[in-house]
C-alpha atoms as a PDB file:
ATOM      1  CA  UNK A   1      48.430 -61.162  48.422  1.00  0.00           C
ATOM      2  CA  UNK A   2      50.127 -60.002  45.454  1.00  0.00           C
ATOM      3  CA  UNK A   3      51.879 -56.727  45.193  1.00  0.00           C
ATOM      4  CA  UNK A   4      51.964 -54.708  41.775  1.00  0.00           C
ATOM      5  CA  UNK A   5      54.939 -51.944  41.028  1.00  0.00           C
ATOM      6  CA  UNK A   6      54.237 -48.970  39.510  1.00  0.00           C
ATOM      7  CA  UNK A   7      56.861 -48.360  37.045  1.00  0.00           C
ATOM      8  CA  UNK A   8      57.079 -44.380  35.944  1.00  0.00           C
ATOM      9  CA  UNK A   9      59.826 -44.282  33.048  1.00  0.00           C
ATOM     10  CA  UNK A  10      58.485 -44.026  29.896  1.00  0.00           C
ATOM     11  CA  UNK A  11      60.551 -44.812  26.626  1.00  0.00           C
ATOM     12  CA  UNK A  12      62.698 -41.644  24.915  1.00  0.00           C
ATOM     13  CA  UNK A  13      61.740 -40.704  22.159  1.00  0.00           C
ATOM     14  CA  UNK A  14      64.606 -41.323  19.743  1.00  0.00           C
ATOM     15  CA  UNK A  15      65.877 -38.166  17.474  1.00  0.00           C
ATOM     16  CA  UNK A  16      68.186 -37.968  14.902  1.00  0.00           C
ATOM     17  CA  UNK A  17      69.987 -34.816  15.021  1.00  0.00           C
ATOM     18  CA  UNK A  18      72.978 -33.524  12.026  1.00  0.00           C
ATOM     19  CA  UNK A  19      75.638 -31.548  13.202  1.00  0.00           C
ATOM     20  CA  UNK A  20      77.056 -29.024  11.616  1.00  0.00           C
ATOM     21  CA  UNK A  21      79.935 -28.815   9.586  1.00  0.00           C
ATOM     22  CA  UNK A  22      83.498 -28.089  11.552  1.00  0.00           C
ATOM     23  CA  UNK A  23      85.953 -25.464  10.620  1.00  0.00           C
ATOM     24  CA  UNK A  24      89.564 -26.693   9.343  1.00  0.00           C
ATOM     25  CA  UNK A  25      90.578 -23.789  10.964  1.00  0.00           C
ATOM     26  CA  UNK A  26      89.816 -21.803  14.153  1.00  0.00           C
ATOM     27  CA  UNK A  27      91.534 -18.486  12.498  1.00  0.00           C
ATOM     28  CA  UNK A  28      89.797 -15.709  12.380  1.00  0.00           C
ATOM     29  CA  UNK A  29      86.321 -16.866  13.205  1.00  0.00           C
ATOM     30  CA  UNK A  30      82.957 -14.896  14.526  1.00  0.00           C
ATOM     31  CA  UNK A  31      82.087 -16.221  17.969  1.00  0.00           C
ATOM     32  CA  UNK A  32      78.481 -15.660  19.166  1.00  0.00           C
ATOM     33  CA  UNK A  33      78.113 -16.088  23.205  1.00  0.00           C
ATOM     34  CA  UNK A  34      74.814 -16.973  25.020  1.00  0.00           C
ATOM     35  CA  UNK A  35      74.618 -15.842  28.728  1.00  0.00           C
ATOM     36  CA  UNK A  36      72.110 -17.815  30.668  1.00  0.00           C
ATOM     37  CA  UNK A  37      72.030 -14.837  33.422  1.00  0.00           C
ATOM     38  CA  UNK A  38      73.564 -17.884  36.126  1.00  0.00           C
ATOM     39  CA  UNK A  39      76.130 -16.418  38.642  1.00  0.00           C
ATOM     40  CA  UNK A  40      79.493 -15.481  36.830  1.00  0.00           C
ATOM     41  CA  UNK A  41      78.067 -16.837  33.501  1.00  0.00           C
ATOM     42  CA  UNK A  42      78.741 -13.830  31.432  1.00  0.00           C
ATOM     43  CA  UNK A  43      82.270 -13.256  33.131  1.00  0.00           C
ATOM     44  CA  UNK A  44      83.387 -17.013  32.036  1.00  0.00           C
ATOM     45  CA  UNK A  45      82.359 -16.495  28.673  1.00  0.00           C
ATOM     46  CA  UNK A  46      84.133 -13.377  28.165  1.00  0.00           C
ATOM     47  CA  UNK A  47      87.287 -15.048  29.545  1.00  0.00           C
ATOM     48  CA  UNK A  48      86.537 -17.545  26.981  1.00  0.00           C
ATOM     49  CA  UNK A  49      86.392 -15.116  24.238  1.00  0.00           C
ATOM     50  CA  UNK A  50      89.091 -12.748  25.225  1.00  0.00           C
ATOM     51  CA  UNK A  51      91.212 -16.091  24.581  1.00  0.00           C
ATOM     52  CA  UNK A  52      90.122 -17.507  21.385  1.00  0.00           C
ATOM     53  CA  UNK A  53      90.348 -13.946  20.232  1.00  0.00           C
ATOM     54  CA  UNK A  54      94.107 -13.878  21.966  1.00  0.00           C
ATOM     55  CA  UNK A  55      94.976 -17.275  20.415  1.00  0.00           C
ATOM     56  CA  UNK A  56      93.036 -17.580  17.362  1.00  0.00           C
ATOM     57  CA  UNK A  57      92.387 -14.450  16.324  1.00  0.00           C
ATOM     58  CA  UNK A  58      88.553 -14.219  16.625  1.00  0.00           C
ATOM     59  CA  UNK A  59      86.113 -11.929  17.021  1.00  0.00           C
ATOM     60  CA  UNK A  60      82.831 -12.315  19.507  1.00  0.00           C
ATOM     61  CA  UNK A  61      80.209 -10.633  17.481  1.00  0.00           C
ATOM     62  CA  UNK A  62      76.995 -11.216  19.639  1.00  0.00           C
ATOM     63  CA  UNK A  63      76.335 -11.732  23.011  1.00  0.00           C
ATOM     64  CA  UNK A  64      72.249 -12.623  23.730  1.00  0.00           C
ATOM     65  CA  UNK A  65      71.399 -12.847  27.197  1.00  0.00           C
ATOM     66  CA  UNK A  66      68.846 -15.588  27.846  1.00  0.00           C
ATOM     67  CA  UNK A  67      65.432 -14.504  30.414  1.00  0.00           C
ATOM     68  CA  UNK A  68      67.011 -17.480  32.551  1.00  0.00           C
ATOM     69  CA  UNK A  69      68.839 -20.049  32.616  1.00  0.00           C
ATOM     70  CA  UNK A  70      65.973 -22.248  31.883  1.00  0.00           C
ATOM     71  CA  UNK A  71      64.547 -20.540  29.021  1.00  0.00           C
ATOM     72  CA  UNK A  72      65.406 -21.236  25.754  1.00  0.00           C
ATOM     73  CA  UNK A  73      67.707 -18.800  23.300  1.00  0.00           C
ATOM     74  CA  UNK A  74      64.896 -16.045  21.427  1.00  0.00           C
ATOM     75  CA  UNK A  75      64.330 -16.518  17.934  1.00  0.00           C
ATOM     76  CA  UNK A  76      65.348 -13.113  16.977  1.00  0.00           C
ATOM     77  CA  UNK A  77      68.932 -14.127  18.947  1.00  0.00           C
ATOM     78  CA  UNK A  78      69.275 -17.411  16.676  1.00  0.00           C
ATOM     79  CA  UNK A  79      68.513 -15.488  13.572  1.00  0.00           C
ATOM     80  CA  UNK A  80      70.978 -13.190  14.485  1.00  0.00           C
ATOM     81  CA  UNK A  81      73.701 -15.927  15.274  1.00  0.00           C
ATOM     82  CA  UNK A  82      73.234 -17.380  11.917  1.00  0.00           C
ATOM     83  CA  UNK A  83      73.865 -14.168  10.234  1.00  0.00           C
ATOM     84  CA  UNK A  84      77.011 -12.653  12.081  1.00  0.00           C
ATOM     85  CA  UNK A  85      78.320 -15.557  13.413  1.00  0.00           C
ATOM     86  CA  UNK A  86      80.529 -18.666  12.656  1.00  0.00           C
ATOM     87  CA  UNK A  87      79.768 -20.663  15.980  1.00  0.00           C
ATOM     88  CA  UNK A  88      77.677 -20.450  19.516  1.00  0.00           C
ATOM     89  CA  UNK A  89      79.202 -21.000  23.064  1.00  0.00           C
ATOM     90  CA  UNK A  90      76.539 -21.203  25.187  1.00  0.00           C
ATOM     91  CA  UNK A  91      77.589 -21.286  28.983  1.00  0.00           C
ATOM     92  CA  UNK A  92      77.363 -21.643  32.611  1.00  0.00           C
ATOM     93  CA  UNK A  93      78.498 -20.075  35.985  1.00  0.00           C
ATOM     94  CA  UNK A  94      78.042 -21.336  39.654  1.00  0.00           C
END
């Protein structure tokens, strides 16, 4: 009797992803925040902000709030970040 495993991983596909260019400074830059509607999600973020601002000297420009946390950010949201702001934190709360 011979017994045959079923093996269920298939092979990831492979992406090549650019990142984007990083500030020499962290003065005075436009912060965009994205709220993922997760328990205490949009209070960590603005404790985040409130201290770059504090520190650095930035400004949160946009805040999008996600439908869930498993949805992806709307469109009109990422056109928005790439207008008004300099950089995305994107964040949890449990």
């Amino acid at each position: 009797m011979s017994t045959e495993i079923f093996d269920p991983t298939i092979s990831a596909e492979k992406e090549t992803i650019s990142y984007a260019p990083r500030p020499t400074s962290l003065e005075g830059l436009r912060m965009g925040l994205v709220e993922n509607t997760k328990y205490n999600s949009k209070q960590l973020l603005v404790r985040v902000a409130e201290r770059l601002q504090a520190k650095y000297g930035m400004e949160m420009v946009h805040m999008d709030t996600k439908q869930s946390a498993s949805h992806g950010v709307d469109e009109s949201a990422v056109a928005e970040f790439k207008t008004k702001a300099d950089f995305v934190i994107a964040g949890i709360g449990d």
